[in-house]
Protein backbone atom coordinates (compact mmCIF):
# COMPACT_ATOMS: atom_id res chain seq x y z
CA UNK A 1 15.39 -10.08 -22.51
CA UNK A 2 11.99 -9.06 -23.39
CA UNK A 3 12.43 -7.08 -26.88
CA UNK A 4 10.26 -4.09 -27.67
CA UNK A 5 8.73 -3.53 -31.03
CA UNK A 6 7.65 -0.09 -31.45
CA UNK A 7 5.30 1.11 -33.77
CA UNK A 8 5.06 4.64 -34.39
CA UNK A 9 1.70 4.46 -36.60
CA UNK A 10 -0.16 2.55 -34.30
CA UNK A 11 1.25 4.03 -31.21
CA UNK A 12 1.83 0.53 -29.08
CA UNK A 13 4.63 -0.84 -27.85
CA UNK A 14 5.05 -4.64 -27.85
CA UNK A 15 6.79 -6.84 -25.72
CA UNK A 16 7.81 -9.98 -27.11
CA UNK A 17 7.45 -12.20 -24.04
CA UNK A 18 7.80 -15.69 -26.22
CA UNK A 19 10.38 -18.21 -25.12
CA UNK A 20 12.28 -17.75 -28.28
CA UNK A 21 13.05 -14.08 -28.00
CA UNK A 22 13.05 -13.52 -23.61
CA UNK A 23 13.77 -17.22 -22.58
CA UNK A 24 11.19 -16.88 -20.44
CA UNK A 25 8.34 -19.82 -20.71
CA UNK A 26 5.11 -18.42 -19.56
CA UNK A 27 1.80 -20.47 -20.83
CA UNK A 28 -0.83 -18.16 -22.21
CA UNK A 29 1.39 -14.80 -23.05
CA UNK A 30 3.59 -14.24 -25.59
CA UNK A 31 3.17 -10.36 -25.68
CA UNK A 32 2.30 -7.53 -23.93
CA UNK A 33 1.20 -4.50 -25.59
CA UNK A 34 1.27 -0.99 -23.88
CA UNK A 35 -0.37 1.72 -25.81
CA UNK A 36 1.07 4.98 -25.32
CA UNK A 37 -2.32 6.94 -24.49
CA UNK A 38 -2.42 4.33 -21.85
CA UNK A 39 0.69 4.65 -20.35
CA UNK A 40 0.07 8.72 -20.26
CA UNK A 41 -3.19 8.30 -18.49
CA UNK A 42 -1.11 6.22 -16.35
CA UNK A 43 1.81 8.16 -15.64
CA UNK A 44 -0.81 11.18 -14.95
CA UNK A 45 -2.20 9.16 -12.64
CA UNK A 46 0.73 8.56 -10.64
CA UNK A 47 1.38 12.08 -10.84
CA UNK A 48 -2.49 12.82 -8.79
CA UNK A 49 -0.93 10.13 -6.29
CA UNK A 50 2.27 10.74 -5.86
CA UNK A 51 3.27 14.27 -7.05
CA UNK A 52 6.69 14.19 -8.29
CA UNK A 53 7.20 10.75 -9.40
CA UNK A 54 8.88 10.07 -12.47
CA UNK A 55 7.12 8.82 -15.24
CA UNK A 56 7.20 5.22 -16.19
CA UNK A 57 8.58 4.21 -19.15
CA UNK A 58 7.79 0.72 -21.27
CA UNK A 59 11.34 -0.29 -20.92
CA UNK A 60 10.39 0.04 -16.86
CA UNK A 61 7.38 -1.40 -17.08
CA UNK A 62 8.74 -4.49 -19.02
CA UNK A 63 11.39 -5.32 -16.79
CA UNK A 64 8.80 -5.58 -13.88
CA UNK A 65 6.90 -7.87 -16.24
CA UNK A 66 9.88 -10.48 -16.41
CA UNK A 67 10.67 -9.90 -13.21
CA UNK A 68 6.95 -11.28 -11.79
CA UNK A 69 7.07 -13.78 -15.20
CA UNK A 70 10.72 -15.38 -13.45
CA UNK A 71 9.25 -15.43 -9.87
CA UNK A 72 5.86 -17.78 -11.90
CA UNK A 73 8.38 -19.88 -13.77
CA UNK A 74 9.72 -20.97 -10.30
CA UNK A 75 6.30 -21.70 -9.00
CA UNK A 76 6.52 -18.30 -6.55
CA UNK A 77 3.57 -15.28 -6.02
CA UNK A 78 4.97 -11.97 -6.39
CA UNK A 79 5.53 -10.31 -3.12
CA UNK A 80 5.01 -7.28 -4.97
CA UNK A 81 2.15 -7.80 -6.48
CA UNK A 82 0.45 -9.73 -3.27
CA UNK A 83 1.67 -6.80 -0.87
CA UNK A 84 0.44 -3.86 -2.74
CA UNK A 85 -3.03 -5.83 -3.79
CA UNK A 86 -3.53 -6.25 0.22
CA UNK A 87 -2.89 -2.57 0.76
CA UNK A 88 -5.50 -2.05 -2.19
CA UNK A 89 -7.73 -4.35 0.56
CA UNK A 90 -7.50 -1.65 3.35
CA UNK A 91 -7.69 1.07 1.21
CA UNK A 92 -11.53 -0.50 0.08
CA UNK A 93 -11.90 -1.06 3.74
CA UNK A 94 -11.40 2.16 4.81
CA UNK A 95 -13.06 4.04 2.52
CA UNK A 96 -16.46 1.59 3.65
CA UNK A 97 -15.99 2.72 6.99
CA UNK A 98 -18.24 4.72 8.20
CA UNK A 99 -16.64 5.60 11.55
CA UNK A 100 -13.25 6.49 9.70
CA UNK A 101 -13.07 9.86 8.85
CA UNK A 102 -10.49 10.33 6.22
CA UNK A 103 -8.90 13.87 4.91
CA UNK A 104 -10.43 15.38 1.61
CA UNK A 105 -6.66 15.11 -0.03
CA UNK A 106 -6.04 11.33 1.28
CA UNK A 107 -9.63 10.84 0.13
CA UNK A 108 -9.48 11.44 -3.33
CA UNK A 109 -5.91 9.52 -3.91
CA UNK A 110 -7.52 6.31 -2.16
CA UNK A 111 -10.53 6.84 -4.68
CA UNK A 112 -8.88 7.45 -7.58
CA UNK A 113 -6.67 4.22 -6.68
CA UNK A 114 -10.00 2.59 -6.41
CA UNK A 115 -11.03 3.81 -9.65
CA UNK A 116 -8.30 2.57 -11.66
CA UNK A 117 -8.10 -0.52 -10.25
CA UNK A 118 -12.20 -1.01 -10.93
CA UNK A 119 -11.99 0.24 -14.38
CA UNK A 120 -10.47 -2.58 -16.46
CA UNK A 121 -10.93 -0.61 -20.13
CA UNK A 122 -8.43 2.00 -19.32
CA UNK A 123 -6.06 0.03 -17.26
CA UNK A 124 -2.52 -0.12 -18.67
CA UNK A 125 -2.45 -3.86 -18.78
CA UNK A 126 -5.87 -5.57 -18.72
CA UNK A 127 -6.51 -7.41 -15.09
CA UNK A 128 -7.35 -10.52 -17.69
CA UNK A 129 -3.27 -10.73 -18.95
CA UNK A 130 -2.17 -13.94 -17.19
CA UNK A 131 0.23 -13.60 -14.49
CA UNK A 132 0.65 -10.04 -14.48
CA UNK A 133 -2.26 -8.50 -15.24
CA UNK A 134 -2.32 -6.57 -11.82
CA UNK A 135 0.94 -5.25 -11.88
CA UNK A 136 0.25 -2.25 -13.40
CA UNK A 137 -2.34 -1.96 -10.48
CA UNK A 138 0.68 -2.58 -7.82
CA UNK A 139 2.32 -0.21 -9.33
CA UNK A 140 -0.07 2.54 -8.68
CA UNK A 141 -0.04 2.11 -5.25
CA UNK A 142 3.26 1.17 -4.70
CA UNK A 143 3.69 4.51 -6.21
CA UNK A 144 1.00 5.85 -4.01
CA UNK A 145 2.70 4.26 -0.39
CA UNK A 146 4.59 7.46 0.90
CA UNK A 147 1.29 9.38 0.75
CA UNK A 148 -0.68 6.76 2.50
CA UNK A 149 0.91 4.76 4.50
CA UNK A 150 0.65 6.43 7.87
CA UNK A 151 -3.16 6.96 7.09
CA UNK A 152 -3.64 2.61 6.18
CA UNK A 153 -1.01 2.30 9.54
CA UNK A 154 -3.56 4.79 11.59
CA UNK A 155 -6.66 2.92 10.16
CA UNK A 156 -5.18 -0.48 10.96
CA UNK A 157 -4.39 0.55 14.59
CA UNK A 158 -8.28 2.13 15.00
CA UNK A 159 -9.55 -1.49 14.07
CA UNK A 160 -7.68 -3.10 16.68
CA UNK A 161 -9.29 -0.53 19.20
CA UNK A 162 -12.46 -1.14 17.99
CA UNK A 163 -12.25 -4.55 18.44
CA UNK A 164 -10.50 -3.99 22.15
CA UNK A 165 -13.22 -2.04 22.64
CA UNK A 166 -16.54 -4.00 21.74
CA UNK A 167 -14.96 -7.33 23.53
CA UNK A 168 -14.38 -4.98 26.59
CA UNK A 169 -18.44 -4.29 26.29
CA UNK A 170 -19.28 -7.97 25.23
CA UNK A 171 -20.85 -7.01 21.75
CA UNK A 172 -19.21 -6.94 18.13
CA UNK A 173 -17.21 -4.20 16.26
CA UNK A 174 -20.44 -3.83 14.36
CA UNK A 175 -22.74 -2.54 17.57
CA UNK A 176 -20.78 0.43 18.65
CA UNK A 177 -19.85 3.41 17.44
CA UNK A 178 -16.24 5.11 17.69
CA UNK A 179 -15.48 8.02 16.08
CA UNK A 180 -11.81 8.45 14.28
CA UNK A 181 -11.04 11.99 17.31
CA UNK A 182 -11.68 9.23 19.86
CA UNK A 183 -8.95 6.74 19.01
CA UNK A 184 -6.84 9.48 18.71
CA UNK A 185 -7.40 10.94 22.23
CA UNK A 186 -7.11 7.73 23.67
CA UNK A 187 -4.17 6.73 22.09
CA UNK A 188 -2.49 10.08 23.39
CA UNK A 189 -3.31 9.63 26.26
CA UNK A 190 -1.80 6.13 26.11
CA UNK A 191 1.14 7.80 24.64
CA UNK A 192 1.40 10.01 27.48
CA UNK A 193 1.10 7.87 30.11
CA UNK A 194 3.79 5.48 28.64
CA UNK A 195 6.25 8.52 28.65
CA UNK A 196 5.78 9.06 32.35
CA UNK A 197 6.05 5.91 33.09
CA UNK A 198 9.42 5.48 31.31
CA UNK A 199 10.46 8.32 33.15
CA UNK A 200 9.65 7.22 36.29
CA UNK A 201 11.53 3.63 35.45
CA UNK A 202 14.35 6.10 34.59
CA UNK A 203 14.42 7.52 38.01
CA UNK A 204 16.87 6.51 40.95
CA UNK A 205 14.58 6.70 44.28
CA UNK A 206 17.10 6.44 47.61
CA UNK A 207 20.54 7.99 45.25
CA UNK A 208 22.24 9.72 48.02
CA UNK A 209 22.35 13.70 47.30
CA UNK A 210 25.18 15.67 48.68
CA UNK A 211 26.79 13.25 50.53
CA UNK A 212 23.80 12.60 52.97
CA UNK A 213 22.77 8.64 52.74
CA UNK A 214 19.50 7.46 51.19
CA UNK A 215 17.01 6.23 53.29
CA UNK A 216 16.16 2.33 53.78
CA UNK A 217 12.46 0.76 54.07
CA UNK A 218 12.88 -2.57 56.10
């Protein structure tokens, strides 16, 4: 196990990570020090993102260290860390988007995501720690997921009908202009028209009502 040194003056905590003391062989890193103004910036953070949240603690933080230091040992990414980086992808991608309209709330979450992730000096662990020097960074937004997940979802969905789109016109995503209220309507409308139409499959034409027979088309 990973042991934490704490000291009070200097207002770090240090994780042993060398094979003598966590049994866990990892070229390159033998500690990992979290300073505690850090770690309240961070956990303030998380609060803008996901109001609520519990803080994290070192102890938490640790153990998600080892766990992404075990997954290395065995020659394996972290699906963690791979997942939530790709999500930090679309949220870049939206936020370029001209054509994607995004709420004032959403907007400042995905931009202070952004922020964090772009400013290496204040990051809890420094993107430059080998191994897991952006899981502190897929934490954030893992953190950050029940806010915007429907709006990445929705964002995902408008690509693919932009693309539908501009190959139904025989030009490129680039040369034409959709608007975010447009996907919407259409989709509705899609939505709609699926719900009659399961209705209709739901239907029984030529049941016999009150004991008179159906009809027959030859």
């Amino acid at each position: 196990m990973p042991v934490f040194n704490f000291d009070f003056n200097r207002s770090i905590t240090n994780i042993d990570m060398s094979a003598a003391r966590s049994g866990i062989f990892t070229p390159s890193i033998t500690s990992l020090e979290l300073h505690d103004n850090k770690l309240r910036r961070f956990n303030g953070l998380i609060q803008r993102v996901a109001p609520g949240k519990p803080a994290y603690g070192a102890d938490q933080i640790a153990g998600a260290a080892r766990r992404v230091l075990r997954a290395s040992m065995k020659g394996q990414e972290s699906p963690f860390i791979k997942v939530r980086m790709r999500r930090a992808g679309e949220i870049r991608a939206a936020l370029a988007d001209a054509q994607w309209d995004i709420a004032p709330k959403l907007l400042a979450t995905m931009h202070d995501i952004v922020a964090y992730i772009d400013d290496d000096r204040h990051a809890l662990i420094a993107n430059n720690v080998p191994i897991v020097g952006l899981l502190d960074d897929a934490i954030l937004i893992d953190a950050a997921m029940d806010t915007l997940r429907g709006e990445l979802d929705d964002y995902a969905d408008f690509c693919r009908y932009r693309i539908g789109e501009a190959a139904s016109l025989g030009v490129t995503p680039a040369q034409i202009r959709i608007e975010r209220q447009r996907w919407y309507d259409d989709r509705q409308q899609e939505l709609r028209l699926e719900q009659q139409l399961r209705r209709v499959r739901g239907t029984q034409y030529g049941r016999s009502n009150g004991g008179v027979a159906g009809f027959r088309i030859c």
